[in-house]
PDB file of N, CA and C in Angstrom:
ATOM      1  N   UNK A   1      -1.317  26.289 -19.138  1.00  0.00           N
ATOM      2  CA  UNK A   1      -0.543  25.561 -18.148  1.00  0.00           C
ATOM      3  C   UNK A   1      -0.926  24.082 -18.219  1.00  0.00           C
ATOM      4  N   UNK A   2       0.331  22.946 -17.917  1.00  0.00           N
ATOM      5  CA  UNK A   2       0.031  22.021 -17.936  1.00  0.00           C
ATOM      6  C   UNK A   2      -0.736  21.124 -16.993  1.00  0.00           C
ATOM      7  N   UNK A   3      -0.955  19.924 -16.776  1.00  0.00           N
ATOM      8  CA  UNK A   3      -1.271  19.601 -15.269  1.00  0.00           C
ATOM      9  C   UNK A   3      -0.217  18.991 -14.627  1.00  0.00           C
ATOM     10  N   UNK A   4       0.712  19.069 -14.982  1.00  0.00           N
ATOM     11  CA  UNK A   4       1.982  18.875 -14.178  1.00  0.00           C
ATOM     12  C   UNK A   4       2.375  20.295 -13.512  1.00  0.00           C
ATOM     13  N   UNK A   5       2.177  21.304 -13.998  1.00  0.00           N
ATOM     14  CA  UNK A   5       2.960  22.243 -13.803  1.00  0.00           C
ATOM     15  C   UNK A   5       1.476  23.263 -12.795  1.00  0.00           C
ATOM     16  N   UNK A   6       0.239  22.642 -13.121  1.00  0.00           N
ATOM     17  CA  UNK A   6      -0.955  22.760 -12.561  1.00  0.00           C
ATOM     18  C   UNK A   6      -1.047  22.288 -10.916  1.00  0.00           C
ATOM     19  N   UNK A   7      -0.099  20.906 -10.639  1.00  0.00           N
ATOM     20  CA  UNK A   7       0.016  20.479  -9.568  1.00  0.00           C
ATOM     21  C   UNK A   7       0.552  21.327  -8.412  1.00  0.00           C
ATOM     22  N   UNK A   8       1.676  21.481  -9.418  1.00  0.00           N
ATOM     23  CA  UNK A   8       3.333  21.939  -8.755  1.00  0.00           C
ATOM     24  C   UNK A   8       2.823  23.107  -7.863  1.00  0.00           C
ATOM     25  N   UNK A   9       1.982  24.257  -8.967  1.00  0.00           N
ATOM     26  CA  UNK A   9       1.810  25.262  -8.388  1.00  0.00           C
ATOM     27  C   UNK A   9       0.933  25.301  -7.429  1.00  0.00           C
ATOM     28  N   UNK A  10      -0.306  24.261  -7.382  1.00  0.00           N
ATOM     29  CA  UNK A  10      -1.419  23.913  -6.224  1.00  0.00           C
ATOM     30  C   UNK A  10      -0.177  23.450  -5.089  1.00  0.00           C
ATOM     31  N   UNK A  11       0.377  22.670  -4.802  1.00  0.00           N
ATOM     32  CA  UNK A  11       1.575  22.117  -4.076  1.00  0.00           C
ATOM     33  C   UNK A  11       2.887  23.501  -3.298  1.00  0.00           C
ATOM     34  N   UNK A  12       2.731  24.546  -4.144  1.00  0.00           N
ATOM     35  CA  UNK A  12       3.569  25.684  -3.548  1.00  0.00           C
ATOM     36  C   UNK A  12       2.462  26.256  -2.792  1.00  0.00           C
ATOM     37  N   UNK A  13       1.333  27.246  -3.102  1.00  0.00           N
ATOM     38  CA  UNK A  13       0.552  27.411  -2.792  1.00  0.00           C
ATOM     39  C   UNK A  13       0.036  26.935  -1.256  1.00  0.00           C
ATOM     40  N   UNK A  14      -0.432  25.894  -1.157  1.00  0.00           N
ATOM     41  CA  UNK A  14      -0.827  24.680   0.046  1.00  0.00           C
ATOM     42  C   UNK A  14       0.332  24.817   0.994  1.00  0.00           C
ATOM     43  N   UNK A  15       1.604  24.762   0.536  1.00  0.00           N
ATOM     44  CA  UNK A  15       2.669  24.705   1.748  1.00  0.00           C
ATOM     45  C   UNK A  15       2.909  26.420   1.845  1.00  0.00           C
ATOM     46  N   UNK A  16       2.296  27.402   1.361  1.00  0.00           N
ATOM     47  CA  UNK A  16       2.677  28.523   1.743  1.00  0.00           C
ATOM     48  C   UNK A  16       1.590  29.478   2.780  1.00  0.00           C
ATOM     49  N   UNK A  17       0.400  28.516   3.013  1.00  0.00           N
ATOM     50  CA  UNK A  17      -0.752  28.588   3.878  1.00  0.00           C
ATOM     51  C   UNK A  17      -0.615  27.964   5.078  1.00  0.00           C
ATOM     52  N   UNK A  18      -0.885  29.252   6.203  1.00  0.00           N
ATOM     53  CA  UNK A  18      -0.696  28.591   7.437  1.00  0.00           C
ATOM     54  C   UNK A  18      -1.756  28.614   8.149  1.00  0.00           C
ATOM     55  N   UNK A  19      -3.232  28.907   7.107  1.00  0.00           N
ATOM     56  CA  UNK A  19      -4.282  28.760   8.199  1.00  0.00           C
ATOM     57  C   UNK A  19      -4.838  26.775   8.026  1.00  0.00           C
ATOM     58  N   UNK A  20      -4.517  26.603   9.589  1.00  0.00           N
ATOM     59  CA  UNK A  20      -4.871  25.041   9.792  1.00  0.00           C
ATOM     60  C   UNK A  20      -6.053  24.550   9.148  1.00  0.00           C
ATOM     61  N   UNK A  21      -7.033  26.095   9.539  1.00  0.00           N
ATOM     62  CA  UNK A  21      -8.856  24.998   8.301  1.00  0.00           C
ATOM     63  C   UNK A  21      -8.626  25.154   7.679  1.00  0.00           C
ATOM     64  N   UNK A  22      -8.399  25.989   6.809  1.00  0.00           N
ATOM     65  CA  UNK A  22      -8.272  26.262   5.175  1.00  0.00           C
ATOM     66  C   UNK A  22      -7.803  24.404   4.943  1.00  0.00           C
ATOM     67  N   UNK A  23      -6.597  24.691   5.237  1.00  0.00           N
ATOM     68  CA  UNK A  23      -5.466  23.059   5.011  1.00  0.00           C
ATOM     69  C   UNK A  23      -6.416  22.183   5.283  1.00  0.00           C
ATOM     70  N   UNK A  24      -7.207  22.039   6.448  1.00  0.00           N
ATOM     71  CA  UNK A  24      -8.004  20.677   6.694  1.00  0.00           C
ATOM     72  C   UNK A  24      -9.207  20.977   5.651  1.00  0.00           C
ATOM     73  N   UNK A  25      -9.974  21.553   4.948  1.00  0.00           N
ATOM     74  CA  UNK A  25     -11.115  21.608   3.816  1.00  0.00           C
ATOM     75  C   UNK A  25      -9.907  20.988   2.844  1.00  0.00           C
ATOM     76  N   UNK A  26      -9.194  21.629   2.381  1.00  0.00           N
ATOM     77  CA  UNK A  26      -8.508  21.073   1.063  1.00  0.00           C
ATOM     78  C   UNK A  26      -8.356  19.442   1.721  1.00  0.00           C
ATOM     79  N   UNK A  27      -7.436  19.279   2.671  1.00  0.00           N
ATOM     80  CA  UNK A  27      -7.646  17.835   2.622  1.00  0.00           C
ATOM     81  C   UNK A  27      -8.775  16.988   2.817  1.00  0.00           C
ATOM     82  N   UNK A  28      -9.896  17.526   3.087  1.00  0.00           N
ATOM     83  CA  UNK A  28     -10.929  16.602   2.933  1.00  0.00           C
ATOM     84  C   UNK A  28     -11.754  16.859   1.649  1.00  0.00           C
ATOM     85  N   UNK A  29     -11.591  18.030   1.241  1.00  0.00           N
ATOM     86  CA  UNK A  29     -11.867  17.887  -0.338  1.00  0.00           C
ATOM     87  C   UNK A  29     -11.081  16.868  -1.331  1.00  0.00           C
ATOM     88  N   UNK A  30      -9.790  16.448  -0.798  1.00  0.00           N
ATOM     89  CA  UNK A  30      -9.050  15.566  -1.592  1.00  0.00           C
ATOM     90  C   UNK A  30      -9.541  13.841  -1.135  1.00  0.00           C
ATOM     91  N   UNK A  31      -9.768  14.134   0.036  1.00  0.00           N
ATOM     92  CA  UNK A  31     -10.156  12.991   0.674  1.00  0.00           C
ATOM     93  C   UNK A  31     -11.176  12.318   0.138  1.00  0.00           C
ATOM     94  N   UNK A  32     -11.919  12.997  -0.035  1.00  0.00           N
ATOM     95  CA  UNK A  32     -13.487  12.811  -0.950  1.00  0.00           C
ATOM     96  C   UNK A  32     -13.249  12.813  -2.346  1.00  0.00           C
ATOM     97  N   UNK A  33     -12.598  13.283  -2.610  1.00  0.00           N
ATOM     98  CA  UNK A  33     -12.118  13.205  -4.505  1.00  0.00           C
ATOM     99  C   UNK A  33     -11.845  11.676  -4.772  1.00  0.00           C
ATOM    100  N   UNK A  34     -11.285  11.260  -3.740  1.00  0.00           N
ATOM    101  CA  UNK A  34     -10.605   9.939  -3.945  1.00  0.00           C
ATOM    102  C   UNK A  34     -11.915   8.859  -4.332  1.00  0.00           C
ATOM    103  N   UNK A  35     -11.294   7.847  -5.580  1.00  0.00           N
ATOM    104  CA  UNK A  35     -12.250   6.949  -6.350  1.00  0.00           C
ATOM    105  C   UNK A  35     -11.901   5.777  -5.632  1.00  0.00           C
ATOM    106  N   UNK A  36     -13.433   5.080  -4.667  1.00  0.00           N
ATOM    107  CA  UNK A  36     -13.361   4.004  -4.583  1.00  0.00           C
ATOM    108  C   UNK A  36     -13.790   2.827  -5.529  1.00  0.00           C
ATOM    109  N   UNK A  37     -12.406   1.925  -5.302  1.00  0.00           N
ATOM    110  CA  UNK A  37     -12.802   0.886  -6.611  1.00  0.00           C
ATOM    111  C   UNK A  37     -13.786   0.028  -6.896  1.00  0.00           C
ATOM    112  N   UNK A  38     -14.390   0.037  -6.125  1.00  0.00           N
ATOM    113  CA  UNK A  38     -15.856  -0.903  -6.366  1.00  0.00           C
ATOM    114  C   UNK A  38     -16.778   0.229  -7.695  1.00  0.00           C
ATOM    115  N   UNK A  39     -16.784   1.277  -7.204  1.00  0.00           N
ATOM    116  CA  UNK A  39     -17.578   2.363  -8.267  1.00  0.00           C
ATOM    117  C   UNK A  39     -16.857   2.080  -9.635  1.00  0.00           C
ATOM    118  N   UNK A  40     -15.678   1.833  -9.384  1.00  0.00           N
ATOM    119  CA  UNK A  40     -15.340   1.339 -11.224  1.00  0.00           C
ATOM    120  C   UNK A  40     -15.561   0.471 -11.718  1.00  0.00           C
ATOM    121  N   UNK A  41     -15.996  -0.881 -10.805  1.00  0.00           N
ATOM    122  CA  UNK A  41     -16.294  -2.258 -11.581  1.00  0.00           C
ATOM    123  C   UNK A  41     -17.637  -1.926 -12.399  1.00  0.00           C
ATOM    124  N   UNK A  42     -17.876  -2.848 -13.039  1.00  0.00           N
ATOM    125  CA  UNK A  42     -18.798  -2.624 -13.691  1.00  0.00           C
ATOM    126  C   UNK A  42     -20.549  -3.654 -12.822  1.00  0.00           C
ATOM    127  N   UNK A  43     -21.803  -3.320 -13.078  1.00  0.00           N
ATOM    128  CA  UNK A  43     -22.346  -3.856 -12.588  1.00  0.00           C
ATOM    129  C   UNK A  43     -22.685  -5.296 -12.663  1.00  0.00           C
ATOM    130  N   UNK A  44     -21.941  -6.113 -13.927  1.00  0.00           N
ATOM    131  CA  UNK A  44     -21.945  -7.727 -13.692  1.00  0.00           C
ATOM    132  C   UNK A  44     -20.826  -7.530 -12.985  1.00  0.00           C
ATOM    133  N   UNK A  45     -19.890  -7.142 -12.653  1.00  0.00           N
ATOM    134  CA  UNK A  45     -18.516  -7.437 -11.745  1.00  0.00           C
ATOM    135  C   UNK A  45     -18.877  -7.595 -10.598  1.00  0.00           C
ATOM    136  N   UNK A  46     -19.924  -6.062 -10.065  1.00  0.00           N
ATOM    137  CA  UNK A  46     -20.153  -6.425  -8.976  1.00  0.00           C
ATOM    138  C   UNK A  46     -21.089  -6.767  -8.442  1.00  0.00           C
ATOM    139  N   UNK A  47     -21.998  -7.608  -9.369  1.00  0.00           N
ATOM    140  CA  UNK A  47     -23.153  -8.728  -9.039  1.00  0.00           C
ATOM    141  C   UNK A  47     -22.023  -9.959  -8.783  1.00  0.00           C
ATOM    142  N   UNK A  48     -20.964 -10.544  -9.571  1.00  0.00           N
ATOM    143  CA  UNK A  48     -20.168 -11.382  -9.139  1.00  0.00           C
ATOM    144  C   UNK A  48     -19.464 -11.346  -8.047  1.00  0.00           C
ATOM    145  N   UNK A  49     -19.127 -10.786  -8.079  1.00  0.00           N
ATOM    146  CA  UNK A  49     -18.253 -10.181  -6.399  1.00  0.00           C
ATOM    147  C   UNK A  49     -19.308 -10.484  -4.885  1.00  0.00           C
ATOM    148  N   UNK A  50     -20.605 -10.572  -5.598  1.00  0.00           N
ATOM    149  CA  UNK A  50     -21.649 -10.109  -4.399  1.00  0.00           C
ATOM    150  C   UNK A  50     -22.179 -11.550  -4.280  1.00  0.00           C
ATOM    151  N   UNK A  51     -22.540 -12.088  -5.643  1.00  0.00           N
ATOM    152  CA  UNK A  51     -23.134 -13.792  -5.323  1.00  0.00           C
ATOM    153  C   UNK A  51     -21.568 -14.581  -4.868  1.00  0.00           C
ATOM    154  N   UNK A  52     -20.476 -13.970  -4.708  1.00  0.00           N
ATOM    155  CA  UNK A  52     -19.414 -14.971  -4.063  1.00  0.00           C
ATOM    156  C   UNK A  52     -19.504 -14.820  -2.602  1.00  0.00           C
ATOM    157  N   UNK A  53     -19.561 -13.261  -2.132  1.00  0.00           N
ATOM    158  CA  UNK A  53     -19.994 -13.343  -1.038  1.00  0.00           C
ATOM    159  C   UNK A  53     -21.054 -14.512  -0.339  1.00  0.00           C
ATOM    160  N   UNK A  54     -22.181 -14.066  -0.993  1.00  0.00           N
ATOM    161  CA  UNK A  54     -23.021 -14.662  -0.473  1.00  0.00           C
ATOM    162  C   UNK A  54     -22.553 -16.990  -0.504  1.00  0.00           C
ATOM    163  N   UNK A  55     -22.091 -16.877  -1.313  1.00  0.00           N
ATOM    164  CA  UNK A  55     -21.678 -18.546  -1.465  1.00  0.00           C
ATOM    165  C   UNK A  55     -20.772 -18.784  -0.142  1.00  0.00           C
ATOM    166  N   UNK A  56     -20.025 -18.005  -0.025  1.00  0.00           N
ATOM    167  CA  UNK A  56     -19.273 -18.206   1.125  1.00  0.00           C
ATOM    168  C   UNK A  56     -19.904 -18.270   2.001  1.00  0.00           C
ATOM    169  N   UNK A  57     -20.576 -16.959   2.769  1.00  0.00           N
ATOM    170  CA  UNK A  57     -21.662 -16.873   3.800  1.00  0.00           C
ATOM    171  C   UNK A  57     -22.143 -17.961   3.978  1.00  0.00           C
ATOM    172  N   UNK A  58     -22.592 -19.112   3.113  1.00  0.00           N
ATOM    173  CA  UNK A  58     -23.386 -20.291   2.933  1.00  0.00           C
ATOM    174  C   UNK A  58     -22.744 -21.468   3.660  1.00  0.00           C
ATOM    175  N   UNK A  59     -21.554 -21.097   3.256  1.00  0.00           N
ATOM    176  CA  UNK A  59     -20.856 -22.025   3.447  1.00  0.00           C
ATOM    177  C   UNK A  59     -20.592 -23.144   1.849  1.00  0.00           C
ATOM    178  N   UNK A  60     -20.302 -22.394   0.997  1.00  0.00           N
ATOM    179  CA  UNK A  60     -19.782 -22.896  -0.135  1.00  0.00           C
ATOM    180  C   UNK A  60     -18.998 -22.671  -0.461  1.00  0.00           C
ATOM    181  N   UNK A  61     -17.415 -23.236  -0.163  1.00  0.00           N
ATOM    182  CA  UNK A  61     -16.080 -23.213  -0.182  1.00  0.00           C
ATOM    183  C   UNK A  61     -15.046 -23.840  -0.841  1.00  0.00           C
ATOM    184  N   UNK A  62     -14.676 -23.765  -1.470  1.00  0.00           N
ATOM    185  CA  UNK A  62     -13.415 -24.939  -1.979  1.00  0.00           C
ATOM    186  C   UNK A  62     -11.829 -24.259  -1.837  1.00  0.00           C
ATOM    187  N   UNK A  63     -11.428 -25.414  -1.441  1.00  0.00           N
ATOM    188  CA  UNK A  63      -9.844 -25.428  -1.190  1.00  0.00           C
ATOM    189  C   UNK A  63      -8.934 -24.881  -2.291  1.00  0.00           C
ATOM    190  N   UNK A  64      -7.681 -24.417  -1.374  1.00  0.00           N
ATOM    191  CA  UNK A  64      -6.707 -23.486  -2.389  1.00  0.00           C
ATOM    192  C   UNK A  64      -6.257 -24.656  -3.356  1.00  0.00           C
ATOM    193  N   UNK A  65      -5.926 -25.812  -2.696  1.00  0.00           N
ATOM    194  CA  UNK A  65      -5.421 -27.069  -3.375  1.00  0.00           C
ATOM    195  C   UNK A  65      -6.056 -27.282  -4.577  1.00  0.00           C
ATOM    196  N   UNK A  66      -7.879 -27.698  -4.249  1.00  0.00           N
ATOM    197  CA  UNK A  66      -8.929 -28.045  -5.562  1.00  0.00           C
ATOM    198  C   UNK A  66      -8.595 -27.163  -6.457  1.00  0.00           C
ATOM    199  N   UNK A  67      -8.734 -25.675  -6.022  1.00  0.00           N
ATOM    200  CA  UNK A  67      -8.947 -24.391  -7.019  1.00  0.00           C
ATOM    201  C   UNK A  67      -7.692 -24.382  -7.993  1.00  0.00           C
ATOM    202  N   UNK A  68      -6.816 -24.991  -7.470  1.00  0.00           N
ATOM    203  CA  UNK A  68      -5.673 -24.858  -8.396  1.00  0.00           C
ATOM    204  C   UNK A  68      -5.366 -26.060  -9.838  1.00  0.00           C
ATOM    205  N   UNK A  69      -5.610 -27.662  -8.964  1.00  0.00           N
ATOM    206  CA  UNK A  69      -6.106 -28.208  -9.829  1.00  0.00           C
ATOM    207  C   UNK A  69      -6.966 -28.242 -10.536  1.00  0.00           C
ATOM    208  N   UNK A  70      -8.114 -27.510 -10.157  1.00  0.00           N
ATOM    209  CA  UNK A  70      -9.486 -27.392 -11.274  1.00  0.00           C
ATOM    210  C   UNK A  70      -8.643 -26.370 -12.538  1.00  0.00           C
ATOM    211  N   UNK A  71      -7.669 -25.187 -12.123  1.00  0.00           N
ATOM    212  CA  UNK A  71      -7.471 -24.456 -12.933  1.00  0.00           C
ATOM    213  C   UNK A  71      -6.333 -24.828 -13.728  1.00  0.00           C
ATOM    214  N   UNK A  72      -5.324 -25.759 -13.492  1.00  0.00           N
ATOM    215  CA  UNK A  72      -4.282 -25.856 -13.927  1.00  0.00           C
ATOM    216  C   UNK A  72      -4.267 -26.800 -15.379  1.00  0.00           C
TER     217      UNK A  72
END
């Protein structure tokens, strides 16, 4: 079986269950499956991500205006 056709049948299944916990475990088993995106950056990404924080916090800021001319 495919995982399309793997879904479909998890998806008949689920709507043919009428006990309410059962339904609430599966959805928090899905709930928890779910990938937050910080876990995919990589760890210089999110050392960068983290010393910007902190620059800001500081109060080290530059304008949308500068940022655009610096980049353009």
């Amino acid at each position: 079986m495919d995982i399309k056709t793997t879904k479909i049948e998890l998806v008949k299944a689920i709507l043919d269950i009428d006990n309410n916990e059962f339904i609430q475990r599966v959805a928090d088993f899905i709930n928890k499956e779910k990938i937050d995106f910080w876990n995919e950056l990589s760890l210089a990404e999110q050392n960068e991500i983290k010393q910007g924080i902190q620059e800001l916090d500081q109060g080290n800021k530059v304008s949308y205006d500068s940022f655009l001319k610096k980049i353009s």
